[in-house]
Protein backbone atom coordinates (compact mmCIF):
# COMPACT_ATOMS: atom_id res chain seq x y z
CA UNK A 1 36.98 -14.97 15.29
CA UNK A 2 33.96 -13.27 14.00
CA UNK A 3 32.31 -14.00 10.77
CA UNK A 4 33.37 -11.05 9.15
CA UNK A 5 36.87 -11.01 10.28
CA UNK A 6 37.20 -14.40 8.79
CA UNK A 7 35.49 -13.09 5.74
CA UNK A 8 38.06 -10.59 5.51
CA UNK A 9 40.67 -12.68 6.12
CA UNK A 10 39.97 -15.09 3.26
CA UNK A 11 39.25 -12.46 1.17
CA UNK A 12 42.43 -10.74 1.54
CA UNK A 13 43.95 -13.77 1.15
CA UNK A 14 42.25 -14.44 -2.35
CA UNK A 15 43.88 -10.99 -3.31
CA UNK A 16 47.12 -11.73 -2.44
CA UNK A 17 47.13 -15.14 -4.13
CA UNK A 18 45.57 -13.69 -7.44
CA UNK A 19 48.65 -10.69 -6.95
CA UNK A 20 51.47 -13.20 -6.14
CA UNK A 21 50.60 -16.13 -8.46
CA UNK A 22 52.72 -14.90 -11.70
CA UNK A 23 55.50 -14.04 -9.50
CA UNK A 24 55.26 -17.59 -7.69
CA UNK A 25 54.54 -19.73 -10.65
CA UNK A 26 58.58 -18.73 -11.57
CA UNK A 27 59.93 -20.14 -8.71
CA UNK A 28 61.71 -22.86 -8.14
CA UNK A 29 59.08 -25.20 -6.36
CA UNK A 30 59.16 -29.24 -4.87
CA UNK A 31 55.63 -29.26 -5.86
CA UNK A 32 54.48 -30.42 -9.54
CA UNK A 33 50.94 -29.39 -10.74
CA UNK A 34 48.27 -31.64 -11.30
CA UNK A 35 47.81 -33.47 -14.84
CA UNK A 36 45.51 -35.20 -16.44
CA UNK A 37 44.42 -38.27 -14.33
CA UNK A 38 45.38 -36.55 -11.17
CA UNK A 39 42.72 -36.38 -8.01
CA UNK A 40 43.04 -32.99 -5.81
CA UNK A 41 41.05 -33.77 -2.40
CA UNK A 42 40.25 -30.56 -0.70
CA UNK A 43 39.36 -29.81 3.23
CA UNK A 44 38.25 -26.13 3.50
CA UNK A 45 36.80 -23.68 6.01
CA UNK A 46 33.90 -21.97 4.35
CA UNK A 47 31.95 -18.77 4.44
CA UNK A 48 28.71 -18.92 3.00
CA UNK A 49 26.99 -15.42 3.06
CA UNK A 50 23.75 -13.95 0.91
CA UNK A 51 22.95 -10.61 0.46
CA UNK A 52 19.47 -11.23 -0.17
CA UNK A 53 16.98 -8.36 1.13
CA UNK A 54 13.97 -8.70 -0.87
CA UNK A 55 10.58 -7.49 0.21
CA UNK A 56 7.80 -9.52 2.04
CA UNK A 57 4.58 -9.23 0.45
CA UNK A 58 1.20 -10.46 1.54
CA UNK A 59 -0.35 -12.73 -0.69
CA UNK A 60 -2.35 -9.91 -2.55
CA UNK A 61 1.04 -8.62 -3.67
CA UNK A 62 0.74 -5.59 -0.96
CA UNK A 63 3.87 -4.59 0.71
CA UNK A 64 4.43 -5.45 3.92
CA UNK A 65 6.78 -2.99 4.44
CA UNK A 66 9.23 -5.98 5.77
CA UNK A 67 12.43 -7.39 3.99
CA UNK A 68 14.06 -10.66 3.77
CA UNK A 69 17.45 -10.76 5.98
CA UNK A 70 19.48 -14.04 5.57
CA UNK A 71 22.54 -14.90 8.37
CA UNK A 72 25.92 -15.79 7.23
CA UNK A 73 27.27 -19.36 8.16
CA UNK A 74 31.23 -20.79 8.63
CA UNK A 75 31.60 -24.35 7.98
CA UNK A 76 33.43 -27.01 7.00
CA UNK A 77 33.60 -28.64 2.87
CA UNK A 78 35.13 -30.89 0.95
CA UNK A 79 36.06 -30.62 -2.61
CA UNK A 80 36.79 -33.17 -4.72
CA UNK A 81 38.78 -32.29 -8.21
CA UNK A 82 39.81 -34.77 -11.37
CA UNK A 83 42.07 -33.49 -14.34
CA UNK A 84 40.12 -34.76 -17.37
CA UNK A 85 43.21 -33.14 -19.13
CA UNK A 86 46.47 -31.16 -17.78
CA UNK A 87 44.00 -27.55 -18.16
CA UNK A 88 40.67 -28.43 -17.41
CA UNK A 89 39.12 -30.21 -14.32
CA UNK A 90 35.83 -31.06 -13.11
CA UNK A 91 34.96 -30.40 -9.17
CA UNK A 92 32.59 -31.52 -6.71
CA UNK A 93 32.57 -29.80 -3.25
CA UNK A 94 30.02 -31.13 -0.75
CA UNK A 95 29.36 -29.38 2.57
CA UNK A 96 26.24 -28.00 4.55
CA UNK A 97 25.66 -24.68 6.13
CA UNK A 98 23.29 -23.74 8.69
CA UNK A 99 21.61 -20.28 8.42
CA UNK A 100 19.05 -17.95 10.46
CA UNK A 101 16.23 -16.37 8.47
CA UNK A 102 14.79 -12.76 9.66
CA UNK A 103 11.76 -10.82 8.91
CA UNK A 104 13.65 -6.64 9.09
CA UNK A 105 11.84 -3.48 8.60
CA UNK A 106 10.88 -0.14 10.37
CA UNK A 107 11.15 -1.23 14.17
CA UNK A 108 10.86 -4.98 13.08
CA UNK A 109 13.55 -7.49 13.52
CA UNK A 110 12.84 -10.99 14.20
CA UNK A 111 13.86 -14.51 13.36
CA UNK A 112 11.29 -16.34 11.29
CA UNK A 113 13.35 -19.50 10.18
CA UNK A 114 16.43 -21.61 10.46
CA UNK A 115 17.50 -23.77 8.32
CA UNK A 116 20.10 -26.28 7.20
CA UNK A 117 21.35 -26.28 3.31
CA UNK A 118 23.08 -28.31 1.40
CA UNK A 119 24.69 -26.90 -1.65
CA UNK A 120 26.76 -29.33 -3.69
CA UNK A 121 28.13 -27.70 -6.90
CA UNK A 122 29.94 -29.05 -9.69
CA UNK A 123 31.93 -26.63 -11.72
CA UNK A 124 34.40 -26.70 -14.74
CA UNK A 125 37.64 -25.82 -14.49
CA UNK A 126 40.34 -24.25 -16.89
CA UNK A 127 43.51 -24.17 -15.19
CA UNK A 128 46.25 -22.07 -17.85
CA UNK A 129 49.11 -23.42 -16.31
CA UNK A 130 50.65 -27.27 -15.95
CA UNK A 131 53.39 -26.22 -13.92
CA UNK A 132 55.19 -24.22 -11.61
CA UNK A 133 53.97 -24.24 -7.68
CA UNK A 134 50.67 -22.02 -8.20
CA UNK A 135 47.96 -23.81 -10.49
CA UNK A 136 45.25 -21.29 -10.30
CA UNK A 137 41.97 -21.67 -12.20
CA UNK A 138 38.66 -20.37 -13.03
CA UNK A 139 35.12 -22.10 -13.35
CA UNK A 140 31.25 -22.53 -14.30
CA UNK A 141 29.08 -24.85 -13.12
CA UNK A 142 25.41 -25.79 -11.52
CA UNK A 143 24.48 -26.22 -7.74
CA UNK A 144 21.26 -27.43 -6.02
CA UNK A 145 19.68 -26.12 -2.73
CA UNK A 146 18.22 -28.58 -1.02
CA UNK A 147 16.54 -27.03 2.38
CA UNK A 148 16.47 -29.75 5.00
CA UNK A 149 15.35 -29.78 9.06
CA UNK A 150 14.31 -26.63 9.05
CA UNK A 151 12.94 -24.52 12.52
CA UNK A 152 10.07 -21.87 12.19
CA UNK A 153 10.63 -19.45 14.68
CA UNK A 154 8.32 -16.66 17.11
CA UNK A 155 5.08 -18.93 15.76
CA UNK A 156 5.95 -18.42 11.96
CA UNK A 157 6.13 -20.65 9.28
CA UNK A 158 8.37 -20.61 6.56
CA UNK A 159 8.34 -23.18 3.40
CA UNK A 160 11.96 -22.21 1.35
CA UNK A 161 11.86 -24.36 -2.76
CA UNK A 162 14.46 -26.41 -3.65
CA UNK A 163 15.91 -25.99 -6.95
CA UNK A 164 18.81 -25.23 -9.32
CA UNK A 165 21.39 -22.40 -9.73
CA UNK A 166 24.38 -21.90 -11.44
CA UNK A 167 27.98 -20.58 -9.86
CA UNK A 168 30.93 -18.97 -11.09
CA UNK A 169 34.21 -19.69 -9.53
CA UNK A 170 38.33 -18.48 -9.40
CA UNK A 171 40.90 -19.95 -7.28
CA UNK A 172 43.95 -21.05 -6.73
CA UNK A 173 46.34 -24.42 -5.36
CA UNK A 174 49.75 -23.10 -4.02
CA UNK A 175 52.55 -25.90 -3.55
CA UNK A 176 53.61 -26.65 -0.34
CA UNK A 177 55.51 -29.83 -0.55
CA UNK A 178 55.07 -32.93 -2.25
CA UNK A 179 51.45 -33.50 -2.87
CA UNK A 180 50.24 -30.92 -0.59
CA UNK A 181 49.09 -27.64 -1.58
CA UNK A 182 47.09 -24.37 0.05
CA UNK A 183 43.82 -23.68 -1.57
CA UNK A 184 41.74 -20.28 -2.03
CA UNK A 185 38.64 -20.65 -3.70
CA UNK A 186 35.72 -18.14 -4.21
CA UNK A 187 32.34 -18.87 -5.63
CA UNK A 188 29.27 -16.91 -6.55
CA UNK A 189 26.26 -19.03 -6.84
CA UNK A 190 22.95 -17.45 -8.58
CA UNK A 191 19.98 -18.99 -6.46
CA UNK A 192 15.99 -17.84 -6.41
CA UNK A 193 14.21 -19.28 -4.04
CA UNK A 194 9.48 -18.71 -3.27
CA UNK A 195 9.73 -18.30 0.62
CA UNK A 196 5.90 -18.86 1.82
CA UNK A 197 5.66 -17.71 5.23
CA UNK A 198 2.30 -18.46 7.39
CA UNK A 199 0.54 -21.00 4.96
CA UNK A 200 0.89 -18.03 2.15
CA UNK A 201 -0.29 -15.11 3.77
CA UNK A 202 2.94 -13.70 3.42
CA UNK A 203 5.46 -14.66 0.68
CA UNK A 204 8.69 -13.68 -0.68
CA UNK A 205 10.91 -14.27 -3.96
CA UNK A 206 14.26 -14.84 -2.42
CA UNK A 207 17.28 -13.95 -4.87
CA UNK A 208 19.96 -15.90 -2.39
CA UNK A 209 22.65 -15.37 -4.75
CA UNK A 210 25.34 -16.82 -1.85
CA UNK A 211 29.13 -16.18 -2.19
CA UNK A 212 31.28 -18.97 -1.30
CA UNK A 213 34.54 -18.31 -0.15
CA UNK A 214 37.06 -20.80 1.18
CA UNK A 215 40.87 -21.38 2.41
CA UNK A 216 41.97 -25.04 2.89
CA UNK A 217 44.41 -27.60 1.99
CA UNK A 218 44.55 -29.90 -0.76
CA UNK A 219 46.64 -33.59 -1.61
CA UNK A 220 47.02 -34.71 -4.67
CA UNK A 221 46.66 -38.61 -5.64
């Protein structure tokens, strides 16, 4: 399955959740929602994918006439979620993507950079409802990108910064049976990141600004 068929996929499947969830949350369910003191332990398959096309400048401030193209990556996360009360939540989710960084422009198109990142973010949940068989939620919350073994590519070299962000987030946890649920999550992290490329000679300020979208199933403890 191609990256943006799955993309598709899970976002379709956000839709119908959001659609179905006040229809759902009437039925009859063998599922309880979480309450306060509960854990929710989340596997997911995750699409992380930036739109990020900002220009390359030389280290004047020139244009280079080149633009910053960042590759999408599918991976696997974990999230990990505690009810401080029966509405709101706090969640971890820890999981590393690996994406290709490309130098586009008029006739140009050529890797620079890959690198591995590792995203945690820890967001606050309100979640309206403390029953029924659909618990969905919304969120805010910070991340960090930490850039790790990364691979210069075609004799450039690229230094990414490491920093803070913050994220936005809406979801949902659909009972199954007993302490199992499905989970559809999206995020949108807010990232900026000083890409130096070549020692400085050529530099870029990199608005990542990653969405995070995920399927996956959840047990409560």
């Amino acid at each position: 399955m191609t990256e943006m068929k799955f993309r598709t996929l899970i976002l379709a499947a956000a839709a119908a959740t959001a659609f179905a969830a006040p229809a759902m949350a009437q039925t009859a369910n063998t599922w309880e929602a979480p309450r306060k003191g509960d854990w929710l332990v989340t596997g997911r398959v995750t699409d992380v994918f930036s739109g990020a096309d900002n220009a390359i400048v030389t280290a004047a401030g020139a244009d280079s006439g080149l633009h910053v193209d960042v590759g999408d990556s599918v991976m696997p996360t974990l999230g990990f979620t505690y009810f401080l009360t029966d509405h709101f939540a706090v969640e971890a989710i820890l999981g590393t993507t690996r994406h290709e960084i490309r130098a586009q422009g008029a006739g140009t198109d050529v890797a620079v950079h890959e690198t591995w990142v590792l995203p945690p973010v820890v967001t606050l949940q309100y979640r309206p409802l403390s029953g029924g068989r659909v618990s969905p939620y919304v969120g805010a919350g910070i991340n960090y990108m930490l850039f790790y073994s990364g691979d210069d590519k075609n004799g450039f070299t690229v230094d990414l910064d490491d920093g803070f962000g913050y994220a936005l987030q809406a979801g949902a946890d659909i009972g199954i049976q007993g302490p199992w649920s499905v989970n559809v999550d999206v995020k949108k992290v807010w990232f900026n990141t000083d890409a130096d490329v070549n020692n400085g000679a050529l530099r870029s300020d990199v608005d990542l600004d990653p969405w995070v979208v995920s399927v996956g199933v959840s047990r409560k403890f």
